[in-house]
Protein backbone atom coordinates (compact mmCIF):
# COMPACT_ATOMS: atom_id res chain seq x y z
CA UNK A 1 0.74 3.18 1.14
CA UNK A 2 -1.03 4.51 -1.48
CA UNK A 3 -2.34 2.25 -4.65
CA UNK A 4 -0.84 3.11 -7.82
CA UNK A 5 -1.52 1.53 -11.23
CA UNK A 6 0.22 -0.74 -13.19
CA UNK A 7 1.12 1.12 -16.36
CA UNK A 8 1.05 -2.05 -18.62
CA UNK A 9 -1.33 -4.63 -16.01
CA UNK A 10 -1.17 -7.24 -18.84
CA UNK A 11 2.66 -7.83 -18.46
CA UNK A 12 3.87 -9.24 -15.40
CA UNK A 13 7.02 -7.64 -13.54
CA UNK A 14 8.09 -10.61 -12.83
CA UNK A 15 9.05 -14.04 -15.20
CA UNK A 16 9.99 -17.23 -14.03
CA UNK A 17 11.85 -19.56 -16.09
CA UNK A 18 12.20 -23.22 -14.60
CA UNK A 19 15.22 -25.48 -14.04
CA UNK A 20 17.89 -22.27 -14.63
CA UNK A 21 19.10 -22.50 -11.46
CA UNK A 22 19.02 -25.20 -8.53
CA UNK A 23 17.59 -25.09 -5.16
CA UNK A 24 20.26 -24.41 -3.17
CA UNK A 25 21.62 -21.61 -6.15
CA UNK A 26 18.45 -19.77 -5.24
CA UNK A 27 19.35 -20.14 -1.68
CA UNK A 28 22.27 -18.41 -2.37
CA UNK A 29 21.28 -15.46 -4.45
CA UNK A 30 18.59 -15.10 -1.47
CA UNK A 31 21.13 -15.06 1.21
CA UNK A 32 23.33 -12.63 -0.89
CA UNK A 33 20.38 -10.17 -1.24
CA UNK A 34 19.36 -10.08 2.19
CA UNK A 35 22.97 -9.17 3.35
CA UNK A 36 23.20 -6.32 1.09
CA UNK A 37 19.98 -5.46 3.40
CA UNK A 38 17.93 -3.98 0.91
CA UNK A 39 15.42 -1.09 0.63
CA UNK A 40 12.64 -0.22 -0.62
CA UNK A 41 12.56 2.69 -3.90
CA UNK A 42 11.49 6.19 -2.39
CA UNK A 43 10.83 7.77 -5.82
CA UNK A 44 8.34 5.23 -8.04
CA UNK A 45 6.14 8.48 -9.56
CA UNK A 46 4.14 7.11 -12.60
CA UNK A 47 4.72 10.41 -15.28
CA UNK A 48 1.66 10.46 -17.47
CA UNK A 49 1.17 11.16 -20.95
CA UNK A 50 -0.37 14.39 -22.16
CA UNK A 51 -3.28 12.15 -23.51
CA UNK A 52 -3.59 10.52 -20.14
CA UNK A 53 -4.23 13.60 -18.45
């Protein structure tokens, strides 16, 4: 796999906000996604600018 970079490294992909949903909610949003059996993206180019060029 090859390394690409984070267009904007100083905000995460990712937030967390505690206490929205229980333990065993998670669980179940968990169990949900891994029956859908997910994939992984096949097209994540990064398209740069003319400046970045």
């Amino acid at each position: 796999m090859t390394d690409v970079p984070l267009r904007f490294p100083e905000v995460p992909l990712l937030w967390t906000v505690p206490g929205v949903y229980s333990p065993a909610e998670r669980a179940a949003f968990a169990a949900r996604i891994e029956a859908g059996e997910p994939e992984q993206a096949t097209n994540n180019t990064i398209r740069l600018t003319y400046a970045e060029r």
